[in-house]
PDB file of N, CA and C in Angstrom:
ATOM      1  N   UNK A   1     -77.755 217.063 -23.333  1.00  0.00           N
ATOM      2  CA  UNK A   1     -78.675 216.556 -24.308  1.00  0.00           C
ATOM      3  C   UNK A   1     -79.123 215.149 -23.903  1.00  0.00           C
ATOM      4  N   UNK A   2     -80.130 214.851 -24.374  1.00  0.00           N
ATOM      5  CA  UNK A   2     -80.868 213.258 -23.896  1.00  0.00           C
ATOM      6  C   UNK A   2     -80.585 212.733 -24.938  1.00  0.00           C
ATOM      7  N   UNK A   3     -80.021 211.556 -25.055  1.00  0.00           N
ATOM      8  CA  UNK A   3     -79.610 210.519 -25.506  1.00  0.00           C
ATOM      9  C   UNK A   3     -80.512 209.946 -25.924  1.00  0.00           C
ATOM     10  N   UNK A   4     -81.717 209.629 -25.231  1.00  0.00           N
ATOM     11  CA  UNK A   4     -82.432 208.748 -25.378  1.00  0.00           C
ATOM     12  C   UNK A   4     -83.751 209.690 -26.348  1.00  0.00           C
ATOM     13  N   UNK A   5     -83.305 210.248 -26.658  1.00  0.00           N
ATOM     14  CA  UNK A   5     -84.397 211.226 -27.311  1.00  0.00           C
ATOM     15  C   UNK A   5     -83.907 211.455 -28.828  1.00  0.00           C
ATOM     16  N   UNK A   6     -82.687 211.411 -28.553  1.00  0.00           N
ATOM     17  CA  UNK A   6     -81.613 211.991 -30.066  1.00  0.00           C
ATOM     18  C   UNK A   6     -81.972 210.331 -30.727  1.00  0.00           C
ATOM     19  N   UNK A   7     -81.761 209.250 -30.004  1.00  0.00           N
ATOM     20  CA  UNK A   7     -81.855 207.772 -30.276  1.00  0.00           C
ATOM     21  C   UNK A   7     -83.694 207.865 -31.008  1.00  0.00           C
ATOM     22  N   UNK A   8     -84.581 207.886 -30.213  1.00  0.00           N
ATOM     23  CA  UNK A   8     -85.663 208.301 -31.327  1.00  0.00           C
ATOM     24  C   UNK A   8     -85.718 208.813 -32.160  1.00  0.00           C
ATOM     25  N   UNK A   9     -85.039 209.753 -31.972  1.00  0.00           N
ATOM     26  CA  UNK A   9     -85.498 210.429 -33.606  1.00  0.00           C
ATOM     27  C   UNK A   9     -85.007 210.028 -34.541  1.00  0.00           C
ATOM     28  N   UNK A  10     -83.801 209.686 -34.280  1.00  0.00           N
ATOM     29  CA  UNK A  10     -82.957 208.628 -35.221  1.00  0.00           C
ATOM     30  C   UNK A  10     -83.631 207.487 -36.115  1.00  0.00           C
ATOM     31  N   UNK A  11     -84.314 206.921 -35.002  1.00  0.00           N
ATOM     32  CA  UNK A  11     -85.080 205.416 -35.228  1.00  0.00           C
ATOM     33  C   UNK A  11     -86.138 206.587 -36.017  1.00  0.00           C
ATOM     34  N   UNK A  12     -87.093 207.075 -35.739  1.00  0.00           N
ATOM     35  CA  UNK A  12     -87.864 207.597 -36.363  1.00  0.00           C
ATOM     36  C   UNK A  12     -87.310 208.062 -37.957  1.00  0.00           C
ATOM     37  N   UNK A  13     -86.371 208.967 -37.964  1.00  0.00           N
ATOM     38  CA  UNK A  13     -85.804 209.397 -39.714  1.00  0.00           C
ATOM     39  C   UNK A  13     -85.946 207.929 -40.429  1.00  0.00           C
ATOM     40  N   UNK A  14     -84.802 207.047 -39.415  1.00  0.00           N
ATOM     41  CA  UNK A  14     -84.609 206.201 -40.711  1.00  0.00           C
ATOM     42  C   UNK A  14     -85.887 205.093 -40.518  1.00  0.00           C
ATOM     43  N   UNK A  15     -86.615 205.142 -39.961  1.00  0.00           N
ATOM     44  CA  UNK A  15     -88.087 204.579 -40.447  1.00  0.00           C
ATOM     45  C   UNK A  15     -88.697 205.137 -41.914  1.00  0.00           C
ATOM     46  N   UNK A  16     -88.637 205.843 -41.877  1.00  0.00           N
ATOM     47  CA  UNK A  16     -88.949 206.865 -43.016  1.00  0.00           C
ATOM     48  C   UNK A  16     -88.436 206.371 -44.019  1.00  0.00           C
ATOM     49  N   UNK A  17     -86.817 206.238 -43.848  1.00  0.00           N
ATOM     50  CA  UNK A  17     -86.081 205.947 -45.190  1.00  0.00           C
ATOM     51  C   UNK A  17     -86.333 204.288 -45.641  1.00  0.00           C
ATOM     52  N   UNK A  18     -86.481 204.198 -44.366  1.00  0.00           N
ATOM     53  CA  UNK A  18     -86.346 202.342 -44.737  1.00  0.00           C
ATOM     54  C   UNK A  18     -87.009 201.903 -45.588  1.00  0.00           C
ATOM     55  N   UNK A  19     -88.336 202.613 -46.031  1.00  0.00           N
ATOM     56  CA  UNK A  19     -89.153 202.034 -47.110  1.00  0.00           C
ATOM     57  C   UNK A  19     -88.947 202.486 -48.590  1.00  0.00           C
ATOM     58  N   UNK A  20     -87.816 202.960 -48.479  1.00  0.00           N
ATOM     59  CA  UNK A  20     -87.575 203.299 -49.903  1.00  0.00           C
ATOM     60  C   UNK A  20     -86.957 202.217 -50.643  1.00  0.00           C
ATOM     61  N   UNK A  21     -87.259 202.096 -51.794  1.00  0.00           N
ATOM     62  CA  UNK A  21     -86.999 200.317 -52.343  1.00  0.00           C
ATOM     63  C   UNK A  21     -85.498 200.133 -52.949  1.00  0.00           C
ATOM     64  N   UNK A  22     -85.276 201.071 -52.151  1.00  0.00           N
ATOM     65  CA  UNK A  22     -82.952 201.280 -53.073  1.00  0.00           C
ATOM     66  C   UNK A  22     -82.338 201.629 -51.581  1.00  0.00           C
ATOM     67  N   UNK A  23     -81.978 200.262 -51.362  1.00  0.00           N
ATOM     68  CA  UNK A  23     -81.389 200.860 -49.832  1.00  0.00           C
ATOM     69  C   UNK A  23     -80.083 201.389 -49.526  1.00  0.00           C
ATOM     70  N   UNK A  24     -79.367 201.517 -50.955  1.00  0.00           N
ATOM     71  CA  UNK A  24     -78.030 202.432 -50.312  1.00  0.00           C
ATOM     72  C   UNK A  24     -78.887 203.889 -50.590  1.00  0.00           C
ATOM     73  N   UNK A  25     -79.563 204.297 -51.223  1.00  0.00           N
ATOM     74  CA  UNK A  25     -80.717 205.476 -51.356  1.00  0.00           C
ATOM     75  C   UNK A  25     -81.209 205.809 -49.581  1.00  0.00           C
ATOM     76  N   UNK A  26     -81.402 204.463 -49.325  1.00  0.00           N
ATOM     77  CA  UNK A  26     -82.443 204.717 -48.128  1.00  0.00           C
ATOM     78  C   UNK A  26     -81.256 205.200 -46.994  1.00  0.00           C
ATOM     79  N   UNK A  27     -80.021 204.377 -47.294  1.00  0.00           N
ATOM     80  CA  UNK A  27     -79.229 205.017 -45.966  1.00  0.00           C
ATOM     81  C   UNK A  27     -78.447 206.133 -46.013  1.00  0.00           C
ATOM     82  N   UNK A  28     -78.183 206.316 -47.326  1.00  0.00           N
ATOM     83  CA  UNK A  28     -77.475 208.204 -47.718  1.00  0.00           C
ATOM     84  C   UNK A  28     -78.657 209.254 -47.400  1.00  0.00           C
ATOM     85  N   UNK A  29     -79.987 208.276 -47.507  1.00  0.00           N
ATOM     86  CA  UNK A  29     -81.379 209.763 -47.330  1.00  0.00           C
ATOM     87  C   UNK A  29     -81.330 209.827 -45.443  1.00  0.00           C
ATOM     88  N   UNK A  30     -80.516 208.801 -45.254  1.00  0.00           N
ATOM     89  CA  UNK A  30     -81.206 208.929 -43.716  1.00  0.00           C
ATOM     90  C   UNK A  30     -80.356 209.683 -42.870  1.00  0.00           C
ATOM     91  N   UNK A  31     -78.610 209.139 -43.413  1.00  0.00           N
ATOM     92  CA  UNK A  31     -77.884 210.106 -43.078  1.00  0.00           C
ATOM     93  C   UNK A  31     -77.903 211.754 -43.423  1.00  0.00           C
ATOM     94  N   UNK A  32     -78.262 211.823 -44.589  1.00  0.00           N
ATOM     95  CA  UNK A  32     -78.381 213.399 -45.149  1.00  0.00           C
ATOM     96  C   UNK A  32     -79.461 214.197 -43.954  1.00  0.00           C
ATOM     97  N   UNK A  33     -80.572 213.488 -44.199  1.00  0.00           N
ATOM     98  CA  UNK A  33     -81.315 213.816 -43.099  1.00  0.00           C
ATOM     99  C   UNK A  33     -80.695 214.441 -41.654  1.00  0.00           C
ATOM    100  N   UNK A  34     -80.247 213.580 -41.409  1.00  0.00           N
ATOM    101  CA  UNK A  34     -79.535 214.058 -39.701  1.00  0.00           C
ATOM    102  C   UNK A  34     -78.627 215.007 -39.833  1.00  0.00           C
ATOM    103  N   UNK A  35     -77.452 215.035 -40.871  1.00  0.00           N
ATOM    104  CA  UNK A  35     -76.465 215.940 -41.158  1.00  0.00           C
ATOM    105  C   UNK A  35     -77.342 217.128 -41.580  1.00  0.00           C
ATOM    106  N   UNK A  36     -78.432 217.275 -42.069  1.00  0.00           N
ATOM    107  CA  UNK A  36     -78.840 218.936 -42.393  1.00  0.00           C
ATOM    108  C   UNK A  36     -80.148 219.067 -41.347  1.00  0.00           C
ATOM    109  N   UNK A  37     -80.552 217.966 -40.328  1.00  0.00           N
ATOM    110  CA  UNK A  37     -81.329 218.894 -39.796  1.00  0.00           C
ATOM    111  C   UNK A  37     -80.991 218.853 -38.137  1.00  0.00           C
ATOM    112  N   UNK A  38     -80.022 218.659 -38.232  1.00  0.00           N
ATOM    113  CA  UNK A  38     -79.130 218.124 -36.833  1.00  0.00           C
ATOM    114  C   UNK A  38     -78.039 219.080 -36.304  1.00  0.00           C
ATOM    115  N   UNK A  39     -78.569 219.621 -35.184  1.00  0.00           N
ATOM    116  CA  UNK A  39     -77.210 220.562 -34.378  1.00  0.00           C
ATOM    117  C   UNK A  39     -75.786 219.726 -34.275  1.00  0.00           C
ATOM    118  N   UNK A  40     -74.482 220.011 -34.840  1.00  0.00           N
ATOM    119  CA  UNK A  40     -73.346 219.557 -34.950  1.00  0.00           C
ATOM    120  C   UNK A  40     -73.319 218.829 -33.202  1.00  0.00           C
ATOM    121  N   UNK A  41     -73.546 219.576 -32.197  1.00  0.00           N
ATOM    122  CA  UNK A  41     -73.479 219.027 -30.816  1.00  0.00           C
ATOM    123  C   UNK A  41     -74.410 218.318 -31.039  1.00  0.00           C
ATOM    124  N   UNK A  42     -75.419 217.698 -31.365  1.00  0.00           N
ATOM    125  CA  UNK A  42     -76.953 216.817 -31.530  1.00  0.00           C
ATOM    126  C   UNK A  42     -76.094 215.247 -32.295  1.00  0.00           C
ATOM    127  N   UNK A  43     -75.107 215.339 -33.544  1.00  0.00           N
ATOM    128  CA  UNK A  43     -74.903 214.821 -33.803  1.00  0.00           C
ATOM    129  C   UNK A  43     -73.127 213.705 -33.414  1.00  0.00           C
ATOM    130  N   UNK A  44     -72.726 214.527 -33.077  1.00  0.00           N
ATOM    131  CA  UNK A  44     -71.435 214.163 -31.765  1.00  0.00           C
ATOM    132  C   UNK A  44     -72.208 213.540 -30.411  1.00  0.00           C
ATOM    133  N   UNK A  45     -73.406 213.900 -30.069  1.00  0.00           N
ATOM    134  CA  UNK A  45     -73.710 213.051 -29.074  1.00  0.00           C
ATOM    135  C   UNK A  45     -74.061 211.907 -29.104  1.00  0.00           C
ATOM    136  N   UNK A  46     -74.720 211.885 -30.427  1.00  0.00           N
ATOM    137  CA  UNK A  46     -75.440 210.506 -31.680  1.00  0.00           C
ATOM    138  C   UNK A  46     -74.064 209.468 -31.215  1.00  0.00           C
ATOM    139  N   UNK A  47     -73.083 210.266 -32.009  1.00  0.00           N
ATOM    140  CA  UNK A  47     -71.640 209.409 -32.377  1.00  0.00           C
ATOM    141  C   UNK A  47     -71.047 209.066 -30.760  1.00  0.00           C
ATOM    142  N   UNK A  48     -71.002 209.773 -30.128  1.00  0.00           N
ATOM    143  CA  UNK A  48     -70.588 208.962 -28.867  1.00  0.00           C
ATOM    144  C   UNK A  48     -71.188 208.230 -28.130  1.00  0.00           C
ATOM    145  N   UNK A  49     -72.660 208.051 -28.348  1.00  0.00           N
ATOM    146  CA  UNK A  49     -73.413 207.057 -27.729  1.00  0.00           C
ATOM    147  C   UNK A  49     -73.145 205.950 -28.497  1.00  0.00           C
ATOM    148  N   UNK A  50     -72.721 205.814 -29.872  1.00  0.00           N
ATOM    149  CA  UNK A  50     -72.546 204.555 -30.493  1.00  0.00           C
ATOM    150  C   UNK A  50     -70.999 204.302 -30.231  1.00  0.00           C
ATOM    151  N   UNK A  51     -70.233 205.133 -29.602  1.00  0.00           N
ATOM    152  CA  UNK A  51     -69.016 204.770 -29.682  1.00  0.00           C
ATOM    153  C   UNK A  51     -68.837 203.913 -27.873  1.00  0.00           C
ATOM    154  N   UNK A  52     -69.996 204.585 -27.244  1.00  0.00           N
ATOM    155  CA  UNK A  52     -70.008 204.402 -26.008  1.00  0.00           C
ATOM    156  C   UNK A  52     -70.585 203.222 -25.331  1.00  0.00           C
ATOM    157  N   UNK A  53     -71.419 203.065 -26.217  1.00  0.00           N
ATOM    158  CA  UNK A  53     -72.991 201.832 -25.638  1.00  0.00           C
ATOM    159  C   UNK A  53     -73.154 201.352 -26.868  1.00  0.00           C
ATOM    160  N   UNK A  54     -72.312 201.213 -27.861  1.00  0.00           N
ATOM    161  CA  UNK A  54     -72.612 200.391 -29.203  1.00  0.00           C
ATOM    162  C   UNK A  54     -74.121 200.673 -29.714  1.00  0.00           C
ATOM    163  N   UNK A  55     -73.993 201.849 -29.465  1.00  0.00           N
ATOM    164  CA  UNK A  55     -75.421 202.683 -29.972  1.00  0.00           C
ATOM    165  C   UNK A  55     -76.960 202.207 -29.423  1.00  0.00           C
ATOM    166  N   UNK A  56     -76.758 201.519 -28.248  1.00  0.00           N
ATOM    167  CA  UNK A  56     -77.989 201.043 -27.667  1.00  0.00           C
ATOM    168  C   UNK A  56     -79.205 201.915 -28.201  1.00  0.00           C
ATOM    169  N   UNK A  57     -80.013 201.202 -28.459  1.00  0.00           N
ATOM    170  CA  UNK A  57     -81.517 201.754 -28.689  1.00  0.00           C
ATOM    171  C   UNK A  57     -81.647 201.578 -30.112  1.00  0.00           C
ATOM    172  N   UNK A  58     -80.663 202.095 -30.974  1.00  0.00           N
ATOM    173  CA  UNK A  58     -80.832 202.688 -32.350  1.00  0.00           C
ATOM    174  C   UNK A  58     -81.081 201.072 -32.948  1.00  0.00           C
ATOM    175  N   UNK A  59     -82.204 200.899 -33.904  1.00  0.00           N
ATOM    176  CA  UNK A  59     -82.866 199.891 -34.734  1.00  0.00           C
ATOM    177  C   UNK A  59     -81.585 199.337 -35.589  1.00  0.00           C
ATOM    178  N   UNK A  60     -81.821 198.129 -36.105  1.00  0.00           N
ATOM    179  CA  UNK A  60     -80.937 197.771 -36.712  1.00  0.00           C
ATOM    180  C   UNK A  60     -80.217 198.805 -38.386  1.00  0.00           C
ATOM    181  N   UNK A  61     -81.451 198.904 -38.506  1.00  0.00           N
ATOM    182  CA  UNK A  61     -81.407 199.814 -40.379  1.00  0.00           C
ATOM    183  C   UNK A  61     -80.686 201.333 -39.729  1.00  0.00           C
ATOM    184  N   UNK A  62     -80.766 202.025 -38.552  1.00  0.00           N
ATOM    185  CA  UNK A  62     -80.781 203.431 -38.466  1.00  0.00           C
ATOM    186  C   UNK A  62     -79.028 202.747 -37.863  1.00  0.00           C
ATOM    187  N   UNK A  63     -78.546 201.974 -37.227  1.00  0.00           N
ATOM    188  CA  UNK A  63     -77.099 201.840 -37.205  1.00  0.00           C
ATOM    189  C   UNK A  63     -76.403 201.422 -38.180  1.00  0.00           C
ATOM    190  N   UNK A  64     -77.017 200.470 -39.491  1.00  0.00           N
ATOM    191  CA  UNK A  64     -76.721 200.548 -40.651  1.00  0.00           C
ATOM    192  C   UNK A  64     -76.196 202.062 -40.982  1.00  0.00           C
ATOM    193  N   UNK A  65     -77.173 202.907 -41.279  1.00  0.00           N
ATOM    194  CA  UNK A  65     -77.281 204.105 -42.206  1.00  0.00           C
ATOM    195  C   UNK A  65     -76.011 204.776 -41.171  1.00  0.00           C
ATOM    196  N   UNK A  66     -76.151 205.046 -39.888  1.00  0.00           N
ATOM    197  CA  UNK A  66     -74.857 205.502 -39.244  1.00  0.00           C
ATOM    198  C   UNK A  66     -73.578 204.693 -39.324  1.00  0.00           C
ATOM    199  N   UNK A  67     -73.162 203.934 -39.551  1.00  0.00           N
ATOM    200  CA  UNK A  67     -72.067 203.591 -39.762  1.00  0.00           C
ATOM    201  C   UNK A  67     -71.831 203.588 -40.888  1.00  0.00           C
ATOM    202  N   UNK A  68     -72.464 203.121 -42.421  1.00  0.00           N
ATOM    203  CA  UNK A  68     -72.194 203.759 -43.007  1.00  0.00           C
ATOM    204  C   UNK A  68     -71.590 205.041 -43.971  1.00  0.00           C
ATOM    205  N   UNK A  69     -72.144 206.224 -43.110  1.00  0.00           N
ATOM    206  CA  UNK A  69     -72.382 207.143 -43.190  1.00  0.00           C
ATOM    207  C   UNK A  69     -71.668 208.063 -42.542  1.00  0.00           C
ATOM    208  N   UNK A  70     -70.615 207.624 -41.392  1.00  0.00           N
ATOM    209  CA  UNK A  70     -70.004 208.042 -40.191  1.00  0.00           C
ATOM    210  C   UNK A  70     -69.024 209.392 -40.497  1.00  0.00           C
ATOM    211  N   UNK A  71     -68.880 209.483 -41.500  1.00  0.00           N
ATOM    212  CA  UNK A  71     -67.558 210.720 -41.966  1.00  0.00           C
ATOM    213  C   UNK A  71     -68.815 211.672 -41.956  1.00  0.00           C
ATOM    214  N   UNK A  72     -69.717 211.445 -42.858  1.00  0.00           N
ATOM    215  CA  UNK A  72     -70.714 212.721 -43.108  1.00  0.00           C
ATOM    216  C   UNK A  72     -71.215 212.966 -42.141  1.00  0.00           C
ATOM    217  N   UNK A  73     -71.372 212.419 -41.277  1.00  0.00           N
ATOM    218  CA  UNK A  73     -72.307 212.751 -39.796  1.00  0.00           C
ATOM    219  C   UNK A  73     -71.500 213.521 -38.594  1.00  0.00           C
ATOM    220  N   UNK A  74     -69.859 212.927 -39.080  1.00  0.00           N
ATOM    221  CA  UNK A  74     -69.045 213.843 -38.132  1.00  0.00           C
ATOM    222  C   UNK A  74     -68.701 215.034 -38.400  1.00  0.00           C
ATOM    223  N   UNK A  75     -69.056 215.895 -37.218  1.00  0.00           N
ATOM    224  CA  UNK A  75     -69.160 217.450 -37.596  1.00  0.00           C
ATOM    225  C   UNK A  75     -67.667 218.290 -38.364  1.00  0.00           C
ATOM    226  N   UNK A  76     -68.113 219.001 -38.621  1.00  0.00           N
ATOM    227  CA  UNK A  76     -66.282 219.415 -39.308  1.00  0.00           C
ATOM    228  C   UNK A  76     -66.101 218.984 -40.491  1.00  0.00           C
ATOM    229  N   UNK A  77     -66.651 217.791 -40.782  1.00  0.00           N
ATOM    230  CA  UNK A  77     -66.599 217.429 -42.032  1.00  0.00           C
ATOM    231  C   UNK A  77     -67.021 217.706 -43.327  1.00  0.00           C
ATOM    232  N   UNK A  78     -66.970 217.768 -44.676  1.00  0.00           N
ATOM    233  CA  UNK A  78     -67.524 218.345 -45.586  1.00  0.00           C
ATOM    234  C   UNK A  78     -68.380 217.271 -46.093  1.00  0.00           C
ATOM    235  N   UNK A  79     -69.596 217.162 -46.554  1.00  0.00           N
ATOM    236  CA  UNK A  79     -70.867 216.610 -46.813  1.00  0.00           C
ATOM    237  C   UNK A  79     -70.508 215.816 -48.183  1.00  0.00           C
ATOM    238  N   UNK A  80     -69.927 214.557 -48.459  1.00  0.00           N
ATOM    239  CA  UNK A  80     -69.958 213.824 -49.605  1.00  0.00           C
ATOM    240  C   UNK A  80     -71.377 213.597 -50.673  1.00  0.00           C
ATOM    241  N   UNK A  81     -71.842 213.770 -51.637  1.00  0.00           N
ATOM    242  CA  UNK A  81     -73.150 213.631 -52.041  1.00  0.00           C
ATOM    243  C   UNK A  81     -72.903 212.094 -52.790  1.00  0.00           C
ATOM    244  N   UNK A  82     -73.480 211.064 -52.163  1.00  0.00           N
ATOM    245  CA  UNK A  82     -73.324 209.465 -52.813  1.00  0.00           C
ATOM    246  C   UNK A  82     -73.758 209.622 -54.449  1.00  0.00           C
TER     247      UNK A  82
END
């Protein structure tokens, strides 16, 4: 998988969310986002590039919303609703 591609789209979702005017809203919408439209391998690669390269690329707000968010995004896990 490209890294550098999974890293856009990333930046891209949470562009989206960022303008929502409730930002723990904006970073549970951004994570939810990735967790339901994201291949479990799509999203383990997410997580090891930030575990790997301190998530190079990803915007400041979209590593917000992932760290945040880090249990729900890891696969296996059951989906908390904030």
């Amino acid at each position: 998988m490209n890294v550098e591609h999974l890293v856009q789209m990333a930046n891209q979702i949470a562009e989206f969310y960022e303008a929502y005017p409730n930002r723990a809203e904006a970073l549970s919408s951004t994570a939810r986002h990735i967790r339901r439209s994201w291949d479990p391998r799509m999203r383990r690669e997410l997580l090891g590039h930030l575990d790997a390269n301190g998530g190079e690329g990803l915007e400041p707000f979209t590593l917000e919303a992932i760290r945040a968010h880090r249990k729900d995004l890891t696969p296996g896990q059951p989906f908390v609703r904030p």
